[in-house]
PDB file of N, CA and C in Angstrom:
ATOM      1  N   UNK A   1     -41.038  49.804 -32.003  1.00  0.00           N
ATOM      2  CA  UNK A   1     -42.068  50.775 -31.695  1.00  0.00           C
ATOM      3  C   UNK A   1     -43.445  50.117 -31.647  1.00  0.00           C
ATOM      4  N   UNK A   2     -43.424  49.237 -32.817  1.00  0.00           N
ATOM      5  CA  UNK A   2     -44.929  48.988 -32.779  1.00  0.00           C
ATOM      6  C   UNK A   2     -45.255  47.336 -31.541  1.00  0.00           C
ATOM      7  N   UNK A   3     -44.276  47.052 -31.021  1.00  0.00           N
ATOM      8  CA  UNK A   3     -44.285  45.731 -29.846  1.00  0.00           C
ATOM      9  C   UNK A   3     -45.021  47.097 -28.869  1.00  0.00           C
ATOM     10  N   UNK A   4     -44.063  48.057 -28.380  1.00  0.00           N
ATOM     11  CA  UNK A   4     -44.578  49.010 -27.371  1.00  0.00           C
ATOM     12  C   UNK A   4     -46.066  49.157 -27.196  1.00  0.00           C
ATOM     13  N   UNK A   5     -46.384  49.779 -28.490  1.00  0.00           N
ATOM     14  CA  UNK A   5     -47.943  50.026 -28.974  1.00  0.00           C
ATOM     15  C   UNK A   5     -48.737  49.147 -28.487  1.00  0.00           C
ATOM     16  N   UNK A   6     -48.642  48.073 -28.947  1.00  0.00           N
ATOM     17  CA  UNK A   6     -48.829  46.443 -28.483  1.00  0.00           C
ATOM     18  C   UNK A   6     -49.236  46.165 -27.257  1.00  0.00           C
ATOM     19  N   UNK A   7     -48.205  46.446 -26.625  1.00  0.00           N
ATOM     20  CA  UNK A   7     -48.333  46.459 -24.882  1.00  0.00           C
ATOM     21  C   UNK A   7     -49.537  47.090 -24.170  1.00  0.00           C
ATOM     22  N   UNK A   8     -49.638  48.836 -24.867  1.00  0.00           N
ATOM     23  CA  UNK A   8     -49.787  49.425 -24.382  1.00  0.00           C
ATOM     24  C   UNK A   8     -51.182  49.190 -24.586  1.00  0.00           C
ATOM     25  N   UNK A   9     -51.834  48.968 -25.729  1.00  0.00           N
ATOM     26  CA  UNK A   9     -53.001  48.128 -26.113  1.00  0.00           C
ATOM     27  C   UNK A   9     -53.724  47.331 -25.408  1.00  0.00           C
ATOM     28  N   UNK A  10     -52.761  46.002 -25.282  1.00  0.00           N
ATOM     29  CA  UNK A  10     -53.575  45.450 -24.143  1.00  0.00           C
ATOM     30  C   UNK A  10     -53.255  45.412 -22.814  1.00  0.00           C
ATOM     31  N   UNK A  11     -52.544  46.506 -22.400  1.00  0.00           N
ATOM     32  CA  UNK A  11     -53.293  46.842 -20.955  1.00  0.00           C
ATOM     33  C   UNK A  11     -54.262  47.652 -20.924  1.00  0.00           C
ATOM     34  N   UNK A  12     -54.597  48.475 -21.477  1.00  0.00           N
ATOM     35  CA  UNK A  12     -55.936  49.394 -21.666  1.00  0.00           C
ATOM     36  C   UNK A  12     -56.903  48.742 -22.002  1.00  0.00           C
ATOM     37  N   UNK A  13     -57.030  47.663 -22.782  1.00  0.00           N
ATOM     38  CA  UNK A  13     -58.357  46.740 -22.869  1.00  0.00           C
ATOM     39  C   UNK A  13     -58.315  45.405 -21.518  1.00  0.00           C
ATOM     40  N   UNK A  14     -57.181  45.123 -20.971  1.00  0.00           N
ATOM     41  CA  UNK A  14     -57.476  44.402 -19.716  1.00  0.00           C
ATOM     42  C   UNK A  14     -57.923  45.043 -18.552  1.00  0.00           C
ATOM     43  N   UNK A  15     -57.677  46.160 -18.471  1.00  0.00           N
ATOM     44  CA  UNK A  15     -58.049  47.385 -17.632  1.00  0.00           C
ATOM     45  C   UNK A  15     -59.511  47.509 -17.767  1.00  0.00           C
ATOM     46  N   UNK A  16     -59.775  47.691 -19.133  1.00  0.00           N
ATOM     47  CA  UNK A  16     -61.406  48.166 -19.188  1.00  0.00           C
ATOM     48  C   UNK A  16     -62.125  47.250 -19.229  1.00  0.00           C
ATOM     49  N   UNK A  17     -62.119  45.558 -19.387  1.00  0.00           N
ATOM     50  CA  UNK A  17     -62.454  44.674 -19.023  1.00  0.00           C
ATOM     51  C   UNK A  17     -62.410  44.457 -17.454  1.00  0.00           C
ATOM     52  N   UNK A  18     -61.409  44.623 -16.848  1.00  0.00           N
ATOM     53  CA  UNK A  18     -61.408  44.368 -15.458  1.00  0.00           C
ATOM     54  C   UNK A  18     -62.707  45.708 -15.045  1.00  0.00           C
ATOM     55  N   UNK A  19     -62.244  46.936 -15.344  1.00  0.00           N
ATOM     56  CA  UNK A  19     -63.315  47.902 -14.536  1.00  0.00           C
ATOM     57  C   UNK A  19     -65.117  47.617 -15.551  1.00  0.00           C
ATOM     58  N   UNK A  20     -65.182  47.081 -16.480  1.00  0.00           N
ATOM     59  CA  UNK A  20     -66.309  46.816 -17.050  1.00  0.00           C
ATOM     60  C   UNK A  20     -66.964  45.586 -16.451  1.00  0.00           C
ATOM     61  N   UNK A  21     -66.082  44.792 -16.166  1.00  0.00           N
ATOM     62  CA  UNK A  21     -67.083  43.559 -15.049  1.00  0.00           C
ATOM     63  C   UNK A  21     -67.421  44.380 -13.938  1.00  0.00           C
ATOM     64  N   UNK A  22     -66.216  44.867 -12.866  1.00  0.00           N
ATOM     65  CA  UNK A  22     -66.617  45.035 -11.636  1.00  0.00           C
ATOM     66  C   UNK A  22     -68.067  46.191 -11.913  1.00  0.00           C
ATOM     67  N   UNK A  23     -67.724  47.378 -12.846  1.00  0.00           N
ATOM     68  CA  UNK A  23     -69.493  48.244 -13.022  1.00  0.00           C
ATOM     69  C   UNK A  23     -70.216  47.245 -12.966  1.00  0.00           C
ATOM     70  N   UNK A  24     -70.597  46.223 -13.896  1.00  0.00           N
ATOM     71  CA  UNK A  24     -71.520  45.247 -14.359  1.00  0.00           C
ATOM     72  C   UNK A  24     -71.863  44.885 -13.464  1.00  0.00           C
ATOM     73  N   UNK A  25     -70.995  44.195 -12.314  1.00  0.00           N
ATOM     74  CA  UNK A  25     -71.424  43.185 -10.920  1.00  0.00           C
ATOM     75  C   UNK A  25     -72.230  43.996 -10.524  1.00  0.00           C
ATOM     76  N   UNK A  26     -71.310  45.396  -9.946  1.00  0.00           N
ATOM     77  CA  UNK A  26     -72.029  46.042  -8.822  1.00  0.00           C
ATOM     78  C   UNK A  26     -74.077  46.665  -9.464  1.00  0.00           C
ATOM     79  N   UNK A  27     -74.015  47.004 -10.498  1.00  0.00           N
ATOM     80  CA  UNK A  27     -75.169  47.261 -10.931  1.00  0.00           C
ATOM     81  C   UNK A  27     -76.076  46.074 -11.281  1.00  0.00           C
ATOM     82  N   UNK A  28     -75.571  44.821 -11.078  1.00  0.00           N
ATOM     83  CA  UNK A  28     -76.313  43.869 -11.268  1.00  0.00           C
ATOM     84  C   UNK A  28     -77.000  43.772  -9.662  1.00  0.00           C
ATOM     85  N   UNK A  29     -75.930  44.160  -8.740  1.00  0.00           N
ATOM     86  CA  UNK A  29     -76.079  43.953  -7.184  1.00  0.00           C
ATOM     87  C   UNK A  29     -77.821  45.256  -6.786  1.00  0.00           C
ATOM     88  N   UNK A  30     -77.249  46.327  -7.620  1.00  0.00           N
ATOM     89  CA  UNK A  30     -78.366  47.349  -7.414  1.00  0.00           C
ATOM     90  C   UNK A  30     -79.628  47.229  -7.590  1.00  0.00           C
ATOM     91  N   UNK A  31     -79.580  46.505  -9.252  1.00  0.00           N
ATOM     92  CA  UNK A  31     -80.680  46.100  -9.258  1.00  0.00           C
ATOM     93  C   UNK A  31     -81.443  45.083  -8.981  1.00  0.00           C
ATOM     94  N   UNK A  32     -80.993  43.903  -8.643  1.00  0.00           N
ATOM     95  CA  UNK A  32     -80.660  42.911  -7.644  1.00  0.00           C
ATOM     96  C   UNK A  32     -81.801  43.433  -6.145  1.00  0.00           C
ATOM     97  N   UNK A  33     -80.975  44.756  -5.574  1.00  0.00           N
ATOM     98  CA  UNK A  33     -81.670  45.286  -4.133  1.00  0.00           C
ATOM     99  C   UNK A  33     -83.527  45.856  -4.542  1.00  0.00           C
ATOM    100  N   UNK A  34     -83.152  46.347  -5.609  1.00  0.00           N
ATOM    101  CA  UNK A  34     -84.138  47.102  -6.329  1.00  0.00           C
ATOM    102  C   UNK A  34     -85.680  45.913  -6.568  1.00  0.00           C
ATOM    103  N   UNK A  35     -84.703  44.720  -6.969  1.00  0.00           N
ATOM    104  CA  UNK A  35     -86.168  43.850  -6.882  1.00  0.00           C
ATOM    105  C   UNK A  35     -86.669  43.310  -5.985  1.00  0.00           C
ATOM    106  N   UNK A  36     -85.883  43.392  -4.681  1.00  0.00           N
ATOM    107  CA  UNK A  36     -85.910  42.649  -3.637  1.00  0.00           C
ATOM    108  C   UNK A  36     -86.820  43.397  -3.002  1.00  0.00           C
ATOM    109  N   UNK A  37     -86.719  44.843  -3.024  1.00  0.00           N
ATOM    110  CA  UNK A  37     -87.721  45.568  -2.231  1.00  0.00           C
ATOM    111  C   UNK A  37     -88.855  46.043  -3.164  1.00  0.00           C
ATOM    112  N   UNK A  38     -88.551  45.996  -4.271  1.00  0.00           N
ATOM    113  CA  UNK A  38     -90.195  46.212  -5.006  1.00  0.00           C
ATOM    114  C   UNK A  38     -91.078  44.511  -4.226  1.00  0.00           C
ATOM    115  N   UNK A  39     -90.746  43.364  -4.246  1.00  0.00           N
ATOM    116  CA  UNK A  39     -91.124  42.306  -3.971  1.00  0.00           C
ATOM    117  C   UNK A  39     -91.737  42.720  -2.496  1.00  0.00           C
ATOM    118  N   UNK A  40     -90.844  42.756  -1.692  1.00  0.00           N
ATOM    119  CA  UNK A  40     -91.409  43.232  -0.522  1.00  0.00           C
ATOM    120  C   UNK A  40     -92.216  44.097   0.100  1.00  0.00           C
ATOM    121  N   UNK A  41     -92.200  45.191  -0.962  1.00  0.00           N
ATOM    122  CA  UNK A  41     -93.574  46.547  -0.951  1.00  0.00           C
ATOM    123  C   UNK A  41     -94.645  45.631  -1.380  1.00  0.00           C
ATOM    124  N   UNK A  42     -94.683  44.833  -2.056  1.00  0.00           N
ATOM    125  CA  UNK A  42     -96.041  44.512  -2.948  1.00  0.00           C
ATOM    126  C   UNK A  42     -96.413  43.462  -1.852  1.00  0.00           C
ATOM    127  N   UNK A  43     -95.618  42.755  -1.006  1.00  0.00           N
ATOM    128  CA  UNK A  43     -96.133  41.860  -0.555  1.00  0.00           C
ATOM    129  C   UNK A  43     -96.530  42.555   0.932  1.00  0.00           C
ATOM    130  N   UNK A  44     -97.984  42.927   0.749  1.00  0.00           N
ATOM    131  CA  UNK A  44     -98.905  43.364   2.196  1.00  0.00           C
ATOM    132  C   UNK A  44     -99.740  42.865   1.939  1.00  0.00           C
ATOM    133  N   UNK A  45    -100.523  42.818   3.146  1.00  0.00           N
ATOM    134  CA  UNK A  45    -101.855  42.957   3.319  1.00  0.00           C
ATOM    135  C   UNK A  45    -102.935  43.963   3.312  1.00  0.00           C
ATOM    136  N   UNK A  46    -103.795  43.259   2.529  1.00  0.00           N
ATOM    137  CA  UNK A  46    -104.879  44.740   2.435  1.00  0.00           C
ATOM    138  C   UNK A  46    -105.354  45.146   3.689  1.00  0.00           C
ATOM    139  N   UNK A  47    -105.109  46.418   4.253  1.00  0.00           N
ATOM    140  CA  UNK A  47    -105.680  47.013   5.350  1.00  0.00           C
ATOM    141  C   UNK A  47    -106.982  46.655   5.737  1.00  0.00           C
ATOM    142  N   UNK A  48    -107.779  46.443   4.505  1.00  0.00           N
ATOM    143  CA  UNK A  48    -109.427  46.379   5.162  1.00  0.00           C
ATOM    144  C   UNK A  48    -109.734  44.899   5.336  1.00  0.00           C
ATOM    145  N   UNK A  49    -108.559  44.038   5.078  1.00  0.00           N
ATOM    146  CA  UNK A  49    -108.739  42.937   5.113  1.00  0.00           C
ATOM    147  C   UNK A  49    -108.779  42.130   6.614  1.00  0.00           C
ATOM    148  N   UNK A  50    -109.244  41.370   7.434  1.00  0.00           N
ATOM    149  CA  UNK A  50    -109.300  40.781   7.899  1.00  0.00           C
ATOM    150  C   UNK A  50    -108.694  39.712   8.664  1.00  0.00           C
ATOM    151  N   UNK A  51    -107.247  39.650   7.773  1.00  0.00           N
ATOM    152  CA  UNK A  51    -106.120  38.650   8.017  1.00  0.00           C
ATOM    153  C   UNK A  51    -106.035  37.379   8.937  1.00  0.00           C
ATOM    154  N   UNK A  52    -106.252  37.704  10.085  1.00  0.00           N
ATOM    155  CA  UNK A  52    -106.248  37.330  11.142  1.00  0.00           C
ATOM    156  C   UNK A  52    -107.351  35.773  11.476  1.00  0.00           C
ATOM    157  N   UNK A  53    -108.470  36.105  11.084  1.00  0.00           N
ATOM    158  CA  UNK A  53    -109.658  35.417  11.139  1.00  0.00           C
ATOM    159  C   UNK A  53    -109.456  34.712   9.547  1.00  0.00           C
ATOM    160  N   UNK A  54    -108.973  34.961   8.972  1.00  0.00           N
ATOM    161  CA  UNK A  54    -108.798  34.369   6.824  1.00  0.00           C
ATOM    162  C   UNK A  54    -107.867  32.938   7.068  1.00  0.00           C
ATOM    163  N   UNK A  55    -107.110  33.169   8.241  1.00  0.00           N
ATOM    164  CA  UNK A  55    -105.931  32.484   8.813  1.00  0.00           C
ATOM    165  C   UNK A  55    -106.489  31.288  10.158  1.00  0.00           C
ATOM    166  N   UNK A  56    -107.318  32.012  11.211  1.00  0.00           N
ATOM    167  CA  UNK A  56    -107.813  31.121  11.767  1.00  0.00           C
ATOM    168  C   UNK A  56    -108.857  30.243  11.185  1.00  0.00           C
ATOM    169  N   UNK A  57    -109.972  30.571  10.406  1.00  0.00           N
ATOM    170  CA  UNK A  57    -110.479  29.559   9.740  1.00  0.00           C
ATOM    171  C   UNK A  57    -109.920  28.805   8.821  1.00  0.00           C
ATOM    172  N   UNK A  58    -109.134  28.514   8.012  1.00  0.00           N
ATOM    173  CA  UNK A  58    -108.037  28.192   7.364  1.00  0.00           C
ATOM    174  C   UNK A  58    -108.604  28.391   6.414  1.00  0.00           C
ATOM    175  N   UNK A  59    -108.862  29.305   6.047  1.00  0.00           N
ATOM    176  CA  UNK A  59    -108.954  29.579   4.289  1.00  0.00           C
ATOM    177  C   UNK A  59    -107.822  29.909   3.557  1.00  0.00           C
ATOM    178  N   UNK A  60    -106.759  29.995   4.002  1.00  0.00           N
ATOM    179  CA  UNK A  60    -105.264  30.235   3.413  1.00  0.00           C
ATOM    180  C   UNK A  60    -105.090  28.796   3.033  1.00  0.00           C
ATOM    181  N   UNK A  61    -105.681  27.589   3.353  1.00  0.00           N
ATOM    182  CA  UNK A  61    -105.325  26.127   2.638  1.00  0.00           C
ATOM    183  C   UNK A  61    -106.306  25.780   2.278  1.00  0.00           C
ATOM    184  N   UNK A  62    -107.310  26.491   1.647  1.00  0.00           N
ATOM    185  CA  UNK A  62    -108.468  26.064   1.202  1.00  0.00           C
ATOM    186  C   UNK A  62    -108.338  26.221  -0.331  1.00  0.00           C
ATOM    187  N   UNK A  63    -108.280  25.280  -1.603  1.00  0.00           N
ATOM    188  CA  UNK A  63    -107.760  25.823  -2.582  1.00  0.00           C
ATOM    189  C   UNK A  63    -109.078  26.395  -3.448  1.00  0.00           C
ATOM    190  N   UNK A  64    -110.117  26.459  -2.841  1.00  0.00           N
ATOM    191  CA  UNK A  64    -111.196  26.955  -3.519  1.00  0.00           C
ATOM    192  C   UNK A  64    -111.320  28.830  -3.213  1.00  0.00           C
ATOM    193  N   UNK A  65    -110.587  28.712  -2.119  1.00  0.00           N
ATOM    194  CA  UNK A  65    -109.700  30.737  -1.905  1.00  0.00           C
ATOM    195  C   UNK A  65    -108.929  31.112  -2.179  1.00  0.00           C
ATOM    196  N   UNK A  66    -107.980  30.094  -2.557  1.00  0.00           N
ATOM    197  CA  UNK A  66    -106.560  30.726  -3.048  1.00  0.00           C
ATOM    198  C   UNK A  66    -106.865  31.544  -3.500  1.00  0.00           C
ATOM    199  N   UNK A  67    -106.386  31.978  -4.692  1.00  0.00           N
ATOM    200  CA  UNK A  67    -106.888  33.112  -5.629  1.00  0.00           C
ATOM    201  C   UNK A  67    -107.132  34.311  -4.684  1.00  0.00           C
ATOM    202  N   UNK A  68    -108.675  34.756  -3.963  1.00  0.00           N
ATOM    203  CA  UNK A  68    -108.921  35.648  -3.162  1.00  0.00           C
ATOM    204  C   UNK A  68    -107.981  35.681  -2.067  1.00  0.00           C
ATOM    205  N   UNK A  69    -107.533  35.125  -1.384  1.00  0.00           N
ATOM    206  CA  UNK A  69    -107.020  34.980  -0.123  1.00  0.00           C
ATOM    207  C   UNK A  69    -105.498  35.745  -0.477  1.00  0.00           C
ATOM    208  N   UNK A  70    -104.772  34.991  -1.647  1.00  0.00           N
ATOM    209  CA  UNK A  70    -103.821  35.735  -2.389  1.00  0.00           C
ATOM    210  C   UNK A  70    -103.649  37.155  -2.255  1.00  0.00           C
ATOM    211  N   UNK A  71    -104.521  37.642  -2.849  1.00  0.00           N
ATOM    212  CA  UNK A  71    -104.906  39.069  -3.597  1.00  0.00           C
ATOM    213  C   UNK A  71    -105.305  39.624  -1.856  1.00  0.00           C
ATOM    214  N   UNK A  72    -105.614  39.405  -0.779  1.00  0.00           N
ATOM    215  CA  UNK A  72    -106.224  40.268   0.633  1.00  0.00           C
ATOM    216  C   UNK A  72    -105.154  39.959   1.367  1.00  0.00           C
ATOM    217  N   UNK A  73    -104.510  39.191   1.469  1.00  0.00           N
ATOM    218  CA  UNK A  73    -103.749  38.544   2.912  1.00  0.00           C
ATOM    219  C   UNK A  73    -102.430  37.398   2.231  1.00  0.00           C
ATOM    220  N   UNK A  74    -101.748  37.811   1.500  1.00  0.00           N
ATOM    221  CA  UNK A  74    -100.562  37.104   1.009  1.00  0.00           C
ATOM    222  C   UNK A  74     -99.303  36.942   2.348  1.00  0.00           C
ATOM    223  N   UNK A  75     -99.209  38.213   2.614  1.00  0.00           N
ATOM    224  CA  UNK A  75     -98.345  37.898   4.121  1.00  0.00           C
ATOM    225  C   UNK A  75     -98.486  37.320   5.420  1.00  0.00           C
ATOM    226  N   UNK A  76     -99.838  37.064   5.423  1.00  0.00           N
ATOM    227  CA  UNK A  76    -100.147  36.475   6.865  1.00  0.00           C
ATOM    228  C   UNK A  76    -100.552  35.006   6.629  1.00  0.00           C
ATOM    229  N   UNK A  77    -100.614  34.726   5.463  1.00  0.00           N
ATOM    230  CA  UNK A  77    -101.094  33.303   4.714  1.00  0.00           C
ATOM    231  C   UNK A  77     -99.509  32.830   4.240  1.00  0.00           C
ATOM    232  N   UNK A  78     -98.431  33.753   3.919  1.00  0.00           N
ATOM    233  CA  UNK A  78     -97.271  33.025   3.636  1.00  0.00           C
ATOM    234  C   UNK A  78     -97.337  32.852   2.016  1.00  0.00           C
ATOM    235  N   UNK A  79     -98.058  33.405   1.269  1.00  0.00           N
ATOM    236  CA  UNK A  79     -97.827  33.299  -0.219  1.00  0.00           C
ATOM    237  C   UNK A  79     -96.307  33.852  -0.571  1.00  0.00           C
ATOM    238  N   UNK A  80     -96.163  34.754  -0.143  1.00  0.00           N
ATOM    239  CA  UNK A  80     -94.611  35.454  -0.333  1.00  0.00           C
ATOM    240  C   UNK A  80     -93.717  36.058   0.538  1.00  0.00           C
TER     241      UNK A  80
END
């Protein structure tokens, strides 16, 4: 009786190991998407910014703008 028990034991904990990784993956995958597009919302350009001209004068390789240039125009300068 108690070999049966046994059995029956650990298939219910290989079971809930098997379905406790695959939850784990897939919510690792979610949040995973979740940072990918917070990253990508944040990375714009400020509307009132100028971009265009920040880029033709090259102040995007100027390391005395970094910093500012960062913070107005990260996508058109290639910071992220």
């Amino acid at each position: 009786m108690w070999f049966y028990y046994f059995i029956c034991l650990s298939l219910m904990l290989n079971f809930h190991e098997a379905m406790a990784g695959g939850i784990e993956s897939h919510l690792k995958s979610l949040f995973d998407k979740f940072k990918r597009r917070e990253h990508l919302d944040l990375c714009k350009d400020h509307p009132k910014g100028n971009c265009l001209t920040v880029k033709a004068t090259g102040l995007c390789e100027d390391p005395a703008w970094k910093n500012e240039v960062n913070q107005i125009c990260p996508k058109t300068c290639g910071f992220c």
